[in-house]
Each structure stands twice: as structure tokens, then as C-alpha cells.
C-alpha atoms as a PDB file:
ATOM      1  CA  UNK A   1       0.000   0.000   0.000  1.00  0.00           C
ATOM      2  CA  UNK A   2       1.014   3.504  -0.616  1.00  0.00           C
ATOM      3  CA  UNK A   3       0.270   6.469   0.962  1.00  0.00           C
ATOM      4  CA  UNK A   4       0.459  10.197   0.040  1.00  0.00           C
ATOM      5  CA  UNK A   5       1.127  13.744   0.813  1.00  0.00           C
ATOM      6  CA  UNK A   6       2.493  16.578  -0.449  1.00  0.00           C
ATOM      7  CA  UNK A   7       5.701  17.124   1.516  1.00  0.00           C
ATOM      8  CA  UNK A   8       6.696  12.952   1.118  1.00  0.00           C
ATOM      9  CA  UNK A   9       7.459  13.622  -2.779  1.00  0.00           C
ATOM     10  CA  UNK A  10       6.652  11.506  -5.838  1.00  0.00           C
ATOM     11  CA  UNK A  11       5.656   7.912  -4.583  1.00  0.00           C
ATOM     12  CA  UNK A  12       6.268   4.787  -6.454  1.00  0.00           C
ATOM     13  CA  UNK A  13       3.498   3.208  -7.838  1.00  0.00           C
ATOM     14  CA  UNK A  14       4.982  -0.527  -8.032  1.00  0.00           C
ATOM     15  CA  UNK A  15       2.586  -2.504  -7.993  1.00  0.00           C
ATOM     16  CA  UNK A  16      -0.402  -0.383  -8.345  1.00  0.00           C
ATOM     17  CA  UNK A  17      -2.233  -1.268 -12.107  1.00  0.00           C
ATOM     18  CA  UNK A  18      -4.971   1.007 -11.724  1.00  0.00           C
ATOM     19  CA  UNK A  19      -5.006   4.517 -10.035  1.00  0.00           C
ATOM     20  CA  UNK A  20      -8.540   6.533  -9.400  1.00  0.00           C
ATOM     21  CA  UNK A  21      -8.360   9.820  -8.520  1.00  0.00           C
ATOM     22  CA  UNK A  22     -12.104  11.411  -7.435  1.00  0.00           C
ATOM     23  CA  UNK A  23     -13.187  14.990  -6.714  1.00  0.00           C
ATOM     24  CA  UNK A  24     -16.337  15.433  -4.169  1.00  0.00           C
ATOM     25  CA  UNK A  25     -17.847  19.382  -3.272  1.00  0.00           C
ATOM     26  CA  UNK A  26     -20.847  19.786  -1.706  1.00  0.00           C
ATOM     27  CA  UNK A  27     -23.205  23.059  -3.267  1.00  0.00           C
ATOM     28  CA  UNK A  28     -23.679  25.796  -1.015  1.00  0.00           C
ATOM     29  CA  UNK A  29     -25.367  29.090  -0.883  1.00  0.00           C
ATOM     30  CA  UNK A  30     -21.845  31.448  -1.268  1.00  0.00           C
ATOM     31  CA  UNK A  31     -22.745  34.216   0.640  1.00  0.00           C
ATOM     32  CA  UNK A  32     -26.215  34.163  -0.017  1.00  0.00           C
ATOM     33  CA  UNK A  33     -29.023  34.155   2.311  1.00  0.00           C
ATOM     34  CA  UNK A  34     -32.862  33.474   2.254  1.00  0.00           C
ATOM     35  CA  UNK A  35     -34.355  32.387  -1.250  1.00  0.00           C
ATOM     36  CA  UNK A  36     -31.437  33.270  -3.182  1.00  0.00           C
ATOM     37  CA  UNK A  37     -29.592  31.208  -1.064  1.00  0.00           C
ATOM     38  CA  UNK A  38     -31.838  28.347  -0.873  1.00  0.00           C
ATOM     39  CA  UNK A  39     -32.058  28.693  -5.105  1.00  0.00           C
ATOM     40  CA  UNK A  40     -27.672  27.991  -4.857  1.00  0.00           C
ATOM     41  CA  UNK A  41     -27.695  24.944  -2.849  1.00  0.00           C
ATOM     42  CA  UNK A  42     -30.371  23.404  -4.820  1.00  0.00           C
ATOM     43  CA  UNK A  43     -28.989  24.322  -8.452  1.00  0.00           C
ATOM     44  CA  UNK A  44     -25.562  23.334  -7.217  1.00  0.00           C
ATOM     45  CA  UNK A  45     -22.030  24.396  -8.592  1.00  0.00           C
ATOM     46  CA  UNK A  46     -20.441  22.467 -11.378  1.00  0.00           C
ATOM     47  CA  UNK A  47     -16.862  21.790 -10.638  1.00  0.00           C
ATOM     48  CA  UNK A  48     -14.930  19.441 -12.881  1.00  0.00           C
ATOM     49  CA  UNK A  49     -12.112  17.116 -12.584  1.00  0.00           C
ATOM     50  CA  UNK A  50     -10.056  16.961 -15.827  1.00  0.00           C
ATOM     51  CA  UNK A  51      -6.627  14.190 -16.954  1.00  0.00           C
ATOM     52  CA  UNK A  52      -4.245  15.477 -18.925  1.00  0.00           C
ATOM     53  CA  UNK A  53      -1.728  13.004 -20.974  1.00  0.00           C
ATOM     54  CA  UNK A  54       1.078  14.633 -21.711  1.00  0.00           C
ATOM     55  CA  UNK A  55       3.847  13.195 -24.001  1.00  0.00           C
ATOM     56  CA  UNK A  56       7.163  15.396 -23.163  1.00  0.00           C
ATOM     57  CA  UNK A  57       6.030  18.695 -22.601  1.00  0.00           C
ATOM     58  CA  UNK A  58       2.740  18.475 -24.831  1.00  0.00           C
ATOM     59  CA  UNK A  59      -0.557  17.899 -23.678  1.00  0.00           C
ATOM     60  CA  UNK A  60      -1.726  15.222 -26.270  1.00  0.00           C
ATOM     61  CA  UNK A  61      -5.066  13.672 -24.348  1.00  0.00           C
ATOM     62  CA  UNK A  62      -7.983  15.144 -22.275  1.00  0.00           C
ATOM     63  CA  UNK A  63     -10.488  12.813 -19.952  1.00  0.00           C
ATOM     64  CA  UNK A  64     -12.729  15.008 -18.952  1.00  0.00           C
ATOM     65  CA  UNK A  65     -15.824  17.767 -19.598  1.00  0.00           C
ATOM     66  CA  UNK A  66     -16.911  15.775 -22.695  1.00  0.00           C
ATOM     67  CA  UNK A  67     -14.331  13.203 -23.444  1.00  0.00           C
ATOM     68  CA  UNK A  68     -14.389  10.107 -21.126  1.00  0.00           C
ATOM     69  CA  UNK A  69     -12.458   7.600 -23.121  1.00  0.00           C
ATOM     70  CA  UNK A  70      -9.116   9.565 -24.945  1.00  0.00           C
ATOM     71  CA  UNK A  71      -7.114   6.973 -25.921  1.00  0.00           C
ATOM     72  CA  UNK A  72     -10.146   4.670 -27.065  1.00  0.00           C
ATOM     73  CA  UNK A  73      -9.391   1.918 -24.571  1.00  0.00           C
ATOM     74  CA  UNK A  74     -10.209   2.463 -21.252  1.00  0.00           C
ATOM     75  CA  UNK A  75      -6.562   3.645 -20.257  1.00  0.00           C
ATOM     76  CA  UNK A  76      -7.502   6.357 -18.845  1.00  0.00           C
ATOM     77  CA  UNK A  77     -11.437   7.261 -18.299  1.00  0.00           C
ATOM     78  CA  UNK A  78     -13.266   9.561 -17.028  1.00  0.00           C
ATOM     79  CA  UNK A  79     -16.757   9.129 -14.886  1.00  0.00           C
ATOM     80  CA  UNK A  80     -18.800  12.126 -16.977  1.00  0.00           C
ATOM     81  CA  UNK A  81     -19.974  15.289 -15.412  1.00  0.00           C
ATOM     82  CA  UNK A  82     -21.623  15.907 -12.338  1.00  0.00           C
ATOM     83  CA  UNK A  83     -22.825  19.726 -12.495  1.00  0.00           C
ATOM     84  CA  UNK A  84     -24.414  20.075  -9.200  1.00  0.00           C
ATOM     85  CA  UNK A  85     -21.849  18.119  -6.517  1.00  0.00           C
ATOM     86  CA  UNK A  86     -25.229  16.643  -5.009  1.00  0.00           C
ATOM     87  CA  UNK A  87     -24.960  12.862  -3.657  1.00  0.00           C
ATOM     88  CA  UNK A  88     -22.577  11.214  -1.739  1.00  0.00           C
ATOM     89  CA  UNK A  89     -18.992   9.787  -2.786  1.00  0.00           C
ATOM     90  CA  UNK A  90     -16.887  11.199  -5.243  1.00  0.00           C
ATOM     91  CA  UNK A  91     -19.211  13.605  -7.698  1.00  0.00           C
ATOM     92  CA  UNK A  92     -16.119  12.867 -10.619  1.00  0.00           C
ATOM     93  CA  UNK A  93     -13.302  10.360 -11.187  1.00  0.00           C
ATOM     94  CA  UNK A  94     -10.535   9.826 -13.520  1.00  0.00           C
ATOM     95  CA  UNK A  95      -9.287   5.776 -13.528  1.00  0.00           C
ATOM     96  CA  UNK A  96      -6.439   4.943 -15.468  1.00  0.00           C
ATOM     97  CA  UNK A  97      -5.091   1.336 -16.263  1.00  0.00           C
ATOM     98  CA  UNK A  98      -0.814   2.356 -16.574  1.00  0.00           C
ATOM     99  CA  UNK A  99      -0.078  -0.881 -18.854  1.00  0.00           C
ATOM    100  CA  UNK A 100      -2.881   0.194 -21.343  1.00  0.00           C
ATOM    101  CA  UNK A 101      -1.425   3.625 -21.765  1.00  0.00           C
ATOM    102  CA  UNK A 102       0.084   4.041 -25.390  1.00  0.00           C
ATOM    103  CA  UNK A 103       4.188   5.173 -24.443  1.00  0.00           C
ATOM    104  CA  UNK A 104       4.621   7.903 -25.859  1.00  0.00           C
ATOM    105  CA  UNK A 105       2.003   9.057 -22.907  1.00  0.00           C
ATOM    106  CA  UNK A 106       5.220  10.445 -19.810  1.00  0.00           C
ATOM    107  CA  UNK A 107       2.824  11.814 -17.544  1.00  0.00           C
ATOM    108  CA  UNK A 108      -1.201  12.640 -16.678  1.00  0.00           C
ATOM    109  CA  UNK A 109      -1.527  15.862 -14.721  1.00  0.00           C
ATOM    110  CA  UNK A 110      -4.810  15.754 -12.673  1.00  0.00           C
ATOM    111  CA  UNK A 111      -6.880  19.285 -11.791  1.00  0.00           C
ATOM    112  CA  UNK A 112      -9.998  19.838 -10.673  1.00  0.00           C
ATOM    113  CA  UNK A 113     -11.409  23.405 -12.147  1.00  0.00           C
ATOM    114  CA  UNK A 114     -14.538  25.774 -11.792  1.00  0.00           C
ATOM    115  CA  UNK A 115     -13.871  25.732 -15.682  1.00  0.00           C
ATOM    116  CA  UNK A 116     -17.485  26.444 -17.202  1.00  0.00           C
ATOM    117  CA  UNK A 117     -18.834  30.375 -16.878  1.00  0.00           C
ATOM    118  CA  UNK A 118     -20.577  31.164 -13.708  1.00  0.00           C
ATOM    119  CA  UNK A 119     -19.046  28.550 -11.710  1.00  0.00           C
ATOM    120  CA  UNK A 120     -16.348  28.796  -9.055  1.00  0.00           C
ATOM    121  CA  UNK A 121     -15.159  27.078  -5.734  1.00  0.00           C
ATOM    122  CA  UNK A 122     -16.455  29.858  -3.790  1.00  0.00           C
ATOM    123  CA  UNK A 123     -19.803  27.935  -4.905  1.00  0.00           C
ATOM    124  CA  UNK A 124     -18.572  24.790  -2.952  1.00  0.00           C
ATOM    125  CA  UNK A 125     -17.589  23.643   0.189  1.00  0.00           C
ATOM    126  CA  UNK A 126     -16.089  20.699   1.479  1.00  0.00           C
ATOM    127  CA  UNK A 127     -13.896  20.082  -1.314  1.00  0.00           C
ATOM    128  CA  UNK A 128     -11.980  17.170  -1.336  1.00  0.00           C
ATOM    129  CA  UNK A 129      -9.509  15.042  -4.194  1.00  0.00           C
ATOM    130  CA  UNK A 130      -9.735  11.052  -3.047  1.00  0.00           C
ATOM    131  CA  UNK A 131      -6.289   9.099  -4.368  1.00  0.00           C
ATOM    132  CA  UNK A 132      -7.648   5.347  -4.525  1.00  0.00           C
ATOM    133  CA  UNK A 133      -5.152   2.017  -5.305  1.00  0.00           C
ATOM    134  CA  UNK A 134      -7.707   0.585  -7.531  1.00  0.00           C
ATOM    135  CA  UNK A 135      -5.648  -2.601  -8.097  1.00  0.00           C
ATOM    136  CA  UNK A 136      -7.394  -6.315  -8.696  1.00  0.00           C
ATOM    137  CA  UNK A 137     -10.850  -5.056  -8.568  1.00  0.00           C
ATOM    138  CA  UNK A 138     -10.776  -3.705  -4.581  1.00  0.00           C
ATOM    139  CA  UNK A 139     -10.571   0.232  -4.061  1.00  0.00           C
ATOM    140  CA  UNK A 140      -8.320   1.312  -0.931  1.00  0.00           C
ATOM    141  CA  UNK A 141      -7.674   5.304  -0.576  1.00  0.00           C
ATOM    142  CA  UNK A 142      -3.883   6.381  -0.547  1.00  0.00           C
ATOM    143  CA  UNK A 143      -4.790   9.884  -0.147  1.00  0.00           C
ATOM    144  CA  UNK A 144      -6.955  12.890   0.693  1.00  0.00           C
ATOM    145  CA  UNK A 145      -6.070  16.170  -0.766  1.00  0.00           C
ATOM    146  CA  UNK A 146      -7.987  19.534   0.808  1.00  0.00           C
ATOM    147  CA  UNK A 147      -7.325  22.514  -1.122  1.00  0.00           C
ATOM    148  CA  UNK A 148      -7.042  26.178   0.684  1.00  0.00           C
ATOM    149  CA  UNK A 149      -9.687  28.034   1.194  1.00  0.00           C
ATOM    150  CA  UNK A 150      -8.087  31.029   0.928  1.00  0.00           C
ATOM    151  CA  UNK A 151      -7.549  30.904  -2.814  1.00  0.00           C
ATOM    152  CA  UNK A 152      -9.783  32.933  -5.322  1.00  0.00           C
ATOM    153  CA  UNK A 153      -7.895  30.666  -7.805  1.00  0.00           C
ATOM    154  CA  UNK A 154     -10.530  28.192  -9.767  1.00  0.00           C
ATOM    155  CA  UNK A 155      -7.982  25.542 -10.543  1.00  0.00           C
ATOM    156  CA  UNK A 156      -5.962  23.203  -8.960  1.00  0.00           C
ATOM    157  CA  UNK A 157      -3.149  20.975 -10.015  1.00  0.00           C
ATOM    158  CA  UNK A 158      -4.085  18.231  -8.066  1.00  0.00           C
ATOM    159  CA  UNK A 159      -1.660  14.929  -8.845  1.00  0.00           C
ATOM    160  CA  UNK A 160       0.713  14.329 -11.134  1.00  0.00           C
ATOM    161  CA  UNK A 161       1.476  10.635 -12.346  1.00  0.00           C
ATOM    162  CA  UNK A 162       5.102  10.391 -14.018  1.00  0.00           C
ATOM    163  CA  UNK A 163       6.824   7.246 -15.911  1.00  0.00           C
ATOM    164  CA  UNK A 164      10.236   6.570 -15.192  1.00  0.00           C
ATOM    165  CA  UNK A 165      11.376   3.879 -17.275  1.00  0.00           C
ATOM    166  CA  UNK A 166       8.919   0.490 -17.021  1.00  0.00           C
ATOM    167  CA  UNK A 167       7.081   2.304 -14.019  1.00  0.00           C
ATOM    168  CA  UNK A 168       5.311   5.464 -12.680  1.00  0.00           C
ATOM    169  CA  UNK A 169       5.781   7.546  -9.285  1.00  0.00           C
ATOM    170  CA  UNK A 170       2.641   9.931  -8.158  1.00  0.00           C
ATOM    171  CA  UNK A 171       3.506  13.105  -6.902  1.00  0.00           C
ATOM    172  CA  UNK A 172       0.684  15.365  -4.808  1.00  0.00           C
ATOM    173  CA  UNK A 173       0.964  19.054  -6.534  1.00  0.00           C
ATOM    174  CA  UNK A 174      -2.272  21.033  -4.444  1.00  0.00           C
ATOM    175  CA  UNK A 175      -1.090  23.892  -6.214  1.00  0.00           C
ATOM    176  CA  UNK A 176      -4.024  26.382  -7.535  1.00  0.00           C
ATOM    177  CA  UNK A 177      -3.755  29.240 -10.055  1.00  0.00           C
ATOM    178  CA  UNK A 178      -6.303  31.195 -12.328  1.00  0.00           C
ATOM    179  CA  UNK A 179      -7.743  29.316 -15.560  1.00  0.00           C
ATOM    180  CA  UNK A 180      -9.836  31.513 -18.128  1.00  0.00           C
ATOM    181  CA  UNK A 181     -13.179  29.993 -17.980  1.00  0.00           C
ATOM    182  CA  UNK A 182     -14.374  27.948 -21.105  1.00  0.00           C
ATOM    183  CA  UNK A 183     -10.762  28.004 -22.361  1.00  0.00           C
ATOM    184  CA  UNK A 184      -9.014  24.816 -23.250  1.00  0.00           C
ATOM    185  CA  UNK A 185      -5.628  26.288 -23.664  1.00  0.00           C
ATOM    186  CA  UNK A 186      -5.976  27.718 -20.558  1.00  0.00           C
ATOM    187  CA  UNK A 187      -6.509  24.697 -19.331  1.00  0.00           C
ATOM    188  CA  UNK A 188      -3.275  23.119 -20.904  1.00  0.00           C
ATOM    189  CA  UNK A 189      -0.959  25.971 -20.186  1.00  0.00           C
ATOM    190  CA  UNK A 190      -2.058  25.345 -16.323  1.00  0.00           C
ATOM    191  CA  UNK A 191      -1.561  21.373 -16.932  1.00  0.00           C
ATOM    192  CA  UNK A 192       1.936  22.124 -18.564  1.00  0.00           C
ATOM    193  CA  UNK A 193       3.580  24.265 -15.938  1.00  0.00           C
ATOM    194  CA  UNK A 194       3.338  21.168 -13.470  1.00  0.00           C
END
């Protein structure tokens, strides 16, 4: 078993065939009070975890927002999009299957982003990124990542799975920054300077 924080470093992941990584918020009211307020909780706030395969430098490969199988195989899939963060468990997750991934795949960065107009983690509470082992069919969690609430950011770098040579090593980032809403680029630029 492995376990995971931020200040251990990268972690080997020999051994582990299948990695999840989930993202649970509950909705809240922001700042609102009375109907208003009542209106945000029930509508929700879409938050959304997003994969990105990189090969070098280059993202190549999204799972996420409207792409749940990239490569075409199941290497790396995504759960589809929760837009409200109601029910219990993780509202998205990303599993990826490491021997299925093509090679010329060196790393998937992991974030979790208020990426569609109008939504934002001020609009959620309770935010939390589950690392699972998802090896031989049985789920045990490695890891529970909080981000700061004291960020006006709406991303967050989240994980970062590397291959060195025949394996990988996971490394926890929890690093926000700023992502222009609705834009993809954005979205790799932030994936690319992890």
C-alpha cells in the first residue's frame, strides 16, 4: 500500500495497475441568504475534474468535460460530469489502467477546475480530491487532498502521475492558479507548468 502527501514527494506506484483519482464538493449558498440562497444549494455548482496526458512537454489527451475515453481503450477514463456536486462519494473520477497507456504518454496531470462560466469554488464547500489504489478489482484510498480556502484561484493541479522507465511515481501538486473559464488552452498551459 502507498500512501500520500504533499511534503513525502513523488511515490512509487509498483505494484499499483490502476489509479482513481475522485473529486467530491458539496453546493452551497456562497454568501447568499434566504431564497437566493436556498435557489444555490439546490442548483448546485459544477466543478470538474479533468486528466491530462502529456507526451514530453505536450498535452496530447484530455479525460474530462466531454471526453471520457481519450485513448479509445479504457486507459484512462473519465466518470462524466456531475454539475451540481449533489450525492454522496466522489461527484467525478478519472481511472487509469498504466499498462494500457500508449508510451509515448510520460505523464497525466490531474486538476480539478470551476472551468465552465458562472461557476467557481467559492460555490462549494467541502472540497476534497480522493487518491484510490484501484488494483485487482478492490478500491483502498492512498490519499486525501484539501485545497485552501483562501484561494480565489478556480484551478488546482491536483496529482501528477510520471513514468520513469517500465514504471510510474505519483507526486501530490495542491497547487491552484487562475484558468480563463471555457478556455481549453488555458486549461493546458495550467496542466503544462506542473
Amino acid at each position: 500500500m502507498i500512501t500520500l502527501t504533499k511534503e513525502d514527494g513523488p511515490a512509487d506506484l509498483d505494484g499499483v495497475t490502476h489509479l482513481s483519482i475522485g473529486v467530491s464538493w458539496d453546493p452551497t449558498s456562497g454568501s447568499s441568504g434566504g431564497v437566493l440562497g436556498a435557489l444555490r444549494r439546490k442548483q448546485g455548482t459544477d466543478l470538474d475534474l479533468i486528466a491530462i496526458a502529456m507526451s514530453g512537454g505536450d498535452p496530447v489527451r484530455l479525460a474530462g468535460l466531454d471526453s471520457l475515453d481519450p485513448m479509445g481503450n479504457g486507459s484512462l477514463a473519465h466518470s462524466g460530469d456531475n454539475q451540481t456536486g449533489k450525492g454522496e462519494g466522489d461527484d467525478e473520477t478519472v481511472t487509469v489502467e498504466f499498462a494500457r497507456l500508449p508510451q509515448q504518454i510520460t505523464s497525466i496531470v490531474f486538476i480539478a477546475a470551476a472551468y465552465k462560466k458562472g461557476s467557481s469554488f467559492q460555490k462549494a464547500r467541502n472540497i476534497s480530491f480522493k487518491v484510490y489504489d484501484a488494483t485487482g478489482g478492490t478500491t483502498q484510498q492512498v490519499a486525501d487532498i484539501w485545497p485552501s480556502l483562501m484561494s480565489s484561484d478556480n484551478g488546482c493541479a491536483v496529482a501528477k502521475a510520471m513514468r520513469v522507465g517500465a514504471s510510474w511515481k505519483l507526486e501530490v501538486i495542491n497547487t491552484t492558479g487562475k484558468i480563463k473559464q471555457g478556455d481549453e488552452h488555458a486549461l493546458m498551459r495550467f496542466a503544462a507548468s506542473k
